[in-house]
Every structure is written in C-alpha cells, then in structure tokens.
Protein backbone atom coordinates (compact mmCIF):
# COMPACT_ATOMS: atom_id res chain seq x y z
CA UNK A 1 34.30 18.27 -7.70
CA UNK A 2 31.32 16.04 -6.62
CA UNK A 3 31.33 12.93 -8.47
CA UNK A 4 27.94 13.21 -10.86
CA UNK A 5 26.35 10.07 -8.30
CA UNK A 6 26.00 12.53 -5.72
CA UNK A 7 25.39 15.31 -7.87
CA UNK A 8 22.23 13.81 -8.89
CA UNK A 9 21.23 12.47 -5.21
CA UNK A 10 21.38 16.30 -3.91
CA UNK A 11 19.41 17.17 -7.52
CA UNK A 12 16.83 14.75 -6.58
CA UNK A 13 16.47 15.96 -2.88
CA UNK A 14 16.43 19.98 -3.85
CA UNK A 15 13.67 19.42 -6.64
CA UNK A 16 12.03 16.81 -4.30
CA UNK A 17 11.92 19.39 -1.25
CA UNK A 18 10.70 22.04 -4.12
CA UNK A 19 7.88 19.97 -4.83
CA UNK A 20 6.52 20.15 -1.51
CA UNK A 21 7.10 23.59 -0.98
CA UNK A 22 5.12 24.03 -4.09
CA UNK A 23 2.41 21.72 -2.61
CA UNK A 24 2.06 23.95 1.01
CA UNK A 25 2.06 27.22 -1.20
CA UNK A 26 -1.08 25.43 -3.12
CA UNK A 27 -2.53 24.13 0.11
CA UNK A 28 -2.26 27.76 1.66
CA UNK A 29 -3.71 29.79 -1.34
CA UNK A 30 -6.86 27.54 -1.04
CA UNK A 31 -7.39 27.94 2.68
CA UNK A 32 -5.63 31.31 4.10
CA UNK A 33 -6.19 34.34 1.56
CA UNK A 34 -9.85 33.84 0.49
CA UNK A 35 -11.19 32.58 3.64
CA UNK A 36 -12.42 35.18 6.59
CA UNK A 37 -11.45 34.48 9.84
CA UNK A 38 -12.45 31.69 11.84
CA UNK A 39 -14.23 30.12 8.59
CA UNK A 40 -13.78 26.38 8.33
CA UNK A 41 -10.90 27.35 5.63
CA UNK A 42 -8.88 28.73 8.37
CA UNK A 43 -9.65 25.43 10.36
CA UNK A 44 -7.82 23.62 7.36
CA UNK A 45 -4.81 25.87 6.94
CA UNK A 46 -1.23 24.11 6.71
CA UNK A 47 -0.16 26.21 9.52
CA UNK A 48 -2.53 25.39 12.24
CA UNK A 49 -2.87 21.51 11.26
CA UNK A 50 1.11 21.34 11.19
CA UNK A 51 1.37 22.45 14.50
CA UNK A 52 -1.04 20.06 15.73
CA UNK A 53 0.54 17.19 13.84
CA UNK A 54 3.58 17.67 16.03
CA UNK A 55 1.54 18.08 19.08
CA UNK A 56 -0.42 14.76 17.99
CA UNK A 57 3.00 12.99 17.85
CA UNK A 58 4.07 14.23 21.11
CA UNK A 59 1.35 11.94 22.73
CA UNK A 60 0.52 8.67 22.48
CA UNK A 61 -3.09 8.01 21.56
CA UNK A 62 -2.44 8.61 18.23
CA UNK A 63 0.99 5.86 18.06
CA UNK A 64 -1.99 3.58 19.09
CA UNK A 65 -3.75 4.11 16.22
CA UNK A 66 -0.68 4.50 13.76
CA UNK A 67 -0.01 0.32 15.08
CA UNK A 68 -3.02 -0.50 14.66
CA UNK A 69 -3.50 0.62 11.23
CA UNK A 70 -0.07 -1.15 10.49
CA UNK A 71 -1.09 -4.35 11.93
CA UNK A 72 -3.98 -4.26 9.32
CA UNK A 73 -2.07 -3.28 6.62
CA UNK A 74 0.61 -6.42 7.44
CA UNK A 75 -1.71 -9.37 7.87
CA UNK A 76 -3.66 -7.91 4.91
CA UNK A 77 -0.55 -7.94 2.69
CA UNK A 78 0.05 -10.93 4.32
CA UNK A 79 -2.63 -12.73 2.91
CA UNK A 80 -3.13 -11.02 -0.17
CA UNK A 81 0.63 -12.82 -0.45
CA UNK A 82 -0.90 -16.47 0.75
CA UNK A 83 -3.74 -16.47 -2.69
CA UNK A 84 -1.88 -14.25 -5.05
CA UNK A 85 1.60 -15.97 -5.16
CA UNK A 86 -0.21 -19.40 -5.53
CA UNK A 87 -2.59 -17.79 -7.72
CA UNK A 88 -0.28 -16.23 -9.93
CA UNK A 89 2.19 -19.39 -10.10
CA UNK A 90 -0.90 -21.61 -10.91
CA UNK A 91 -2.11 -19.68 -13.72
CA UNK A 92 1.54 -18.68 -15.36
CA UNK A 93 2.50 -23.04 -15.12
CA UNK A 94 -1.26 -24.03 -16.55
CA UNK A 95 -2.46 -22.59 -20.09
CA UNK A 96 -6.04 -24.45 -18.72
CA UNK A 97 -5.78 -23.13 -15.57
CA UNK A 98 -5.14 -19.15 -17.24
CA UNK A 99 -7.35 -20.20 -19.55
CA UNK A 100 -10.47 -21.46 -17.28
CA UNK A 101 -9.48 -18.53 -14.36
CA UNK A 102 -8.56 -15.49 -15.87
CA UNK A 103 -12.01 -14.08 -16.89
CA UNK A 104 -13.65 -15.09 -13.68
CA UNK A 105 -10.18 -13.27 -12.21
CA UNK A 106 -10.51 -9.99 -14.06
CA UNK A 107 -14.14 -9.53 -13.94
CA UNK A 108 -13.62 -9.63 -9.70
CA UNK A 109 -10.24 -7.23 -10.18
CA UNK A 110 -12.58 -4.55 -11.55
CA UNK A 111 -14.96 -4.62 -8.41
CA UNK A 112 -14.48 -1.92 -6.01
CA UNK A 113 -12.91 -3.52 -2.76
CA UNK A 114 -14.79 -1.02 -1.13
CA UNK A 115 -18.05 -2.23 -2.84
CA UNK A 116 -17.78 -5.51 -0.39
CA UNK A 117 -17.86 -3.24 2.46
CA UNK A 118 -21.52 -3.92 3.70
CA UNK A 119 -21.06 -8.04 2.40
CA UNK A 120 -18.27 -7.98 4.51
CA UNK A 121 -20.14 -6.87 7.39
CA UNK A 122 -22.62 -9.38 6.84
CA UNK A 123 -20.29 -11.97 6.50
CA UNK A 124 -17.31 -11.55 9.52
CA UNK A 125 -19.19 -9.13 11.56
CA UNK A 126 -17.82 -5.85 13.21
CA UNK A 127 -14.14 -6.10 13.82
CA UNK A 128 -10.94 -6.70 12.28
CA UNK A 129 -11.77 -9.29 10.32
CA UNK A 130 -14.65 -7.61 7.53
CA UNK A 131 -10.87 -5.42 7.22
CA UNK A 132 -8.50 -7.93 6.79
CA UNK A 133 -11.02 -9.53 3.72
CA UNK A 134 -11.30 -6.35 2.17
CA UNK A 135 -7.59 -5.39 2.47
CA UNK A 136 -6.53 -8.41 1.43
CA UNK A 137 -9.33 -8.35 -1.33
CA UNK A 138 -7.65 -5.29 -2.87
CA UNK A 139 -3.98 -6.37 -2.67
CA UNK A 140 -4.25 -9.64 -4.43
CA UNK A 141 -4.71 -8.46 -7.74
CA UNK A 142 -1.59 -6.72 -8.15
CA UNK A 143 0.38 -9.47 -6.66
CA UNK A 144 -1.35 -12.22 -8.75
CA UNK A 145 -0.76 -10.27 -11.98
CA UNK A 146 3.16 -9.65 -11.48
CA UNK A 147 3.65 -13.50 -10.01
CA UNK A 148 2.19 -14.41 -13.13
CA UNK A 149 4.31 -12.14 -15.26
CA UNK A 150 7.01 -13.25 -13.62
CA UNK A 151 6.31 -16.97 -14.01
CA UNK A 152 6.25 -16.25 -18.01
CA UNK A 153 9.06 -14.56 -18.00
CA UNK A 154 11.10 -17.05 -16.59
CA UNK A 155 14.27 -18.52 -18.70
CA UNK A 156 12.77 -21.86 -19.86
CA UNK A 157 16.33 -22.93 -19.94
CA UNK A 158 16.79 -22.86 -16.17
CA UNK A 159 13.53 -24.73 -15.98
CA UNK A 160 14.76 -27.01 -18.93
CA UNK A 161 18.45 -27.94 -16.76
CA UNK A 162 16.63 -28.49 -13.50
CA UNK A 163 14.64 -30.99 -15.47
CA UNK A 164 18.19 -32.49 -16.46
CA UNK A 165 18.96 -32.45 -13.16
CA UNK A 166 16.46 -34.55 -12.30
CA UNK A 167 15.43 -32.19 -9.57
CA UNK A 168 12.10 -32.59 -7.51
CA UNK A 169 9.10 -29.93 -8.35
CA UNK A 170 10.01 -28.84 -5.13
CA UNK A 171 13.25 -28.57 -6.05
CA UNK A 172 12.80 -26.21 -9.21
CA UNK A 173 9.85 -24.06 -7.29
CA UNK A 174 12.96 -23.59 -4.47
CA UNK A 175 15.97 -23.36 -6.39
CA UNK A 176 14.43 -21.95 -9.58
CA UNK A 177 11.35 -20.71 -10.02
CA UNK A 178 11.12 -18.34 -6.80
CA UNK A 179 14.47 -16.88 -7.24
CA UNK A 180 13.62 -15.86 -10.76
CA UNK A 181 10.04 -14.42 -10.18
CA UNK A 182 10.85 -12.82 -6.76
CA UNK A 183 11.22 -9.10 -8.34
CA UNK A 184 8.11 -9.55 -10.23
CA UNK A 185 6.71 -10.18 -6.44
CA UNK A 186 8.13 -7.35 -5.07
CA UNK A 187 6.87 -4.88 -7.22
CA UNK A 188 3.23 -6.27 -7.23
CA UNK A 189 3.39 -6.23 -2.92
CA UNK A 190 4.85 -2.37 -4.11
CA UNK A 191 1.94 -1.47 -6.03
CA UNK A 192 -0.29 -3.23 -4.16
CA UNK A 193 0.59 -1.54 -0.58
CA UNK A 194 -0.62 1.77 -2.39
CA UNK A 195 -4.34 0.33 -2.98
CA UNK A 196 -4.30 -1.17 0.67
CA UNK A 197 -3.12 2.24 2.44
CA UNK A 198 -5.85 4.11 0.14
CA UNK A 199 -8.35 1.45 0.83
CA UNK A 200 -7.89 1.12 4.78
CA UNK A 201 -8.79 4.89 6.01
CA UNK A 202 -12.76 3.88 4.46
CA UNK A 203 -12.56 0.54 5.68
CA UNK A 204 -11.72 1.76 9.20
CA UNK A 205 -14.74 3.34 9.30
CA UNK A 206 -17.05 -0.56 9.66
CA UNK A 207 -17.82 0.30 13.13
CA UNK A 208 -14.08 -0.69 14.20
CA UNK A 209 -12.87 1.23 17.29
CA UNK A 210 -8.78 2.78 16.46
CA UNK A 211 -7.15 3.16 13.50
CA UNK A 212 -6.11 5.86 11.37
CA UNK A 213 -9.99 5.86 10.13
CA UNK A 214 -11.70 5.60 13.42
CA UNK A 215 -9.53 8.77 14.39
CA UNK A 216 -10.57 11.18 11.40
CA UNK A 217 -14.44 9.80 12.01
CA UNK A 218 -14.32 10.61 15.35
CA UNK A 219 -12.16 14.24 14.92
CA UNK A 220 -15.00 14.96 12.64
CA UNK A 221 -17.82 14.33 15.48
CA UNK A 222 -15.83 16.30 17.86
CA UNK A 223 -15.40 19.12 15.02
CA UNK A 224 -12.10 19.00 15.58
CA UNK A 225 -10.88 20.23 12.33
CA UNK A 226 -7.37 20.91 12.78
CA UNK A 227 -6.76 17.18 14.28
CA UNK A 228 -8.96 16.27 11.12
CA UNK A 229 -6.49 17.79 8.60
CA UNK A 230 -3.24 17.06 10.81
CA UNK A 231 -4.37 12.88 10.49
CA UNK A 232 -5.20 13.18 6.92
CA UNK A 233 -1.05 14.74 6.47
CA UNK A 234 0.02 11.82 8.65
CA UNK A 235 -1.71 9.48 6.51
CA UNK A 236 0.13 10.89 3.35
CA UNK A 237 3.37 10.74 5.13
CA UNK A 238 3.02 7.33 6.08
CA UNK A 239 2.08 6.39 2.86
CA UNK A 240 5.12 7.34 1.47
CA UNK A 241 7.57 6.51 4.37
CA UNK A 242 5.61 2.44 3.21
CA UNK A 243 6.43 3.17 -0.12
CA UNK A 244 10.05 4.52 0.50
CA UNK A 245 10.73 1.64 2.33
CA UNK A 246 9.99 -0.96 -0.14
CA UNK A 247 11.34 0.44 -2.72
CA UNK A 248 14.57 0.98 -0.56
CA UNK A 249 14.11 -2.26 -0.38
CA UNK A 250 13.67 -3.60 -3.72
CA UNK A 251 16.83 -1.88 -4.68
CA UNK A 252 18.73 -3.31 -2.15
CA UNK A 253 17.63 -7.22 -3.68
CA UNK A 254 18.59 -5.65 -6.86
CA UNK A 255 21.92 -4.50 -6.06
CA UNK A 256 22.45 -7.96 -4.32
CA UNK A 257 22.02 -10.15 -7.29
C-alpha cells in the first residue's frame, strides 16, 4: 500500500491534469462547434494553435524572444528587490518613517503600473529601460509590504540578545534580522513575479523590438492568428513554470530550516 504522502502527490497530479482537460474542453466549445469554417473562431481553436506551439518551439526565433522577456523580468525583480527590501526594512524599524511614508506609499501602490506607460516613454525613451521602470514599478509593492511584515514580526527577543551581545547594526541586520524576515521576502518576490509577468506582455508593446509582446503585436499585423493564440498559451505556461519554480523553491528554504 502507497504510503498516504504519495497518495496525495498522485491525487494532486490526476485532479491537476483534470483541470486542464476541463480548461481545453471550455476553450474548444467556444471556438470549434459554433464557429463555421475558416471563421476567425477556427483560427483560435486549441487544436490548430497547439500544433503550432510545438512547431514555434522547434525553431529558434521565438527562444529569442522567450530570453529576452526573461532578462526583463530578472533585472526588473531585481530592482524591485534593491527599493522594496530597504523600503520595507526602513518603514517596519521607524514608527516616523511608517508613519511619514506609508500614505504617500499606498496612494502610488494603487496606480496602474501600466498608467506610467506613456511617462515612461517620455522619461527613458524607447527601449528597455521605460520596461525595466515599469516592471520594477509594479513589483515593489508586494515586496515592500511582506519585508515590512516580516520586520514586525520578528522575535524582539533575538533583536533584544544581539543587543546583549553587543553586536554591530550590521551585525543584527546579518545575523538576525535577514534570516528571520527572509520568508516574508520570498513570498512578496512570489506574488510579485505574477504582477510583473502580467504586466510585461503590455509593456512590450513601447515600441521595443522582441519579447513575448513584440511577438503577439507583430503575429497580429501579419494576421497570423494561430501563432497569436499559440504565444498567448506559451505565455500562460511560462507563467506558471516562474511560479512553480519559486515556490519549489520556497519550500525547499522551508524544509531547510
């Protein structure tokens, strides 16, 4: 008999695999039975935009702009890491500072990243860099929050012998106080890779030239529909191979401690 670990883990998979069955069933009532042939349903069936997913993936124009995308969504994350951690250990240490910040904070959390799109413009130009601002724009917020959750959830008593310890505030920050916030940090870079993957498909669209964006603009102008629907499936399955993988790997710190 199984032991009731892996019992669940092959539960998990068959419902999981169910799910998405359900989901192409959905996707193919909406675009095969009702639509006449050679309608723009049929363009968007599951069959025909599978099959040129895999053909997609057998060349290599669209790898380029699978890195590219990537690269964006790393040196946004990067920096959204850079002012939220800071951020968020600034205004969980300083009543004055949470005090004097947060309004100011969560009055610019509730704009649209996307509303910054033509600012950005204005500001960096055409490029990468209008991206990278608005990326990182929408992943701070979620990594400020849970640093600063973190930081007030901290055991004042650790903070309390490192004092007694006489060690240095670089000391406690090292030894102490990013040790014991560094799940909080995890999960907000989690939830915030979810905004930056929905936010980067519009932002590749500023007049960049490859990315997952740039593609489904320019399989649109070439009325390319089944490309069209096969990018926006790859985009989904990225999305959650990203999210897999952090989470994978937010267990494994968990199990480690």
């Amino acid at each position: 008999m199984a032991p009731p670990q892996k019992t669940n883990a092959i539960r998990g998979v068959v419902q999981g695999l169910a799910g998405i069955a359900l989901m192409l069933g959905v996707w193919w009532l909406l675009t095969v039975p009702f639509s006449a042939p050679g309608s723009m349903g049929q363009r968007f069936a599951p069959g025909p935009s599978l099959l040129t997913l895999v053909t997609l993936l057998q060349g290599g124009e669209i790898w380029l702009h699978i890195a590219v995308s990537l690269q964006r969504v790393a040196v946004g994350l990067g920096l959204a890491l850079l002012v939220g951690v800071p951020l968020g250990l600034l205004l969980g240490a300083s009543a004055a500072a949470n005090a004097t910040l947060s309004p100011a904070f969560q009055f610019l959390r509730m704009i649209s990243p996307l509303s910054w799109m033509p600012i950005a413009v204005m500001a960096f130009g055409v490029g990468d860099r209008p991206v990278y601002f608005l990326l990182a724009f929408a992943a701070m917020w979620p990594i400020m929050l849970n640093t600063l959750a973190g930081v007030r959830q901290l055991d004042r008593r650790w903070l309390q012998l490192s004092k007694s310890l006489s060690a240095t505030g670089w000391e406690t920050l090292k030894g102490v106080i990013i040790p014991g916030i560094l799940g909080h940090v995890l999960t907000g870079t989690r939830l915030a890779i979810g905004i930056v993957w929905i936010v980067l498909v519009p932002c590749e669209m500023l007049g960049v030239s490859a990315g997952l964006g740039y593609f489904i603009l320019d399989t649109r102008d070439r009325l390319a529909y089944h490309e069209l629907m096969a990018t926006v499936v790859l985009i989904g399955l990225l999305g959650f191979l990203l999210d897999s993988a952090f989470r994978k790997l937010y267990e494994v710190w968990s199990n480690s401690r």
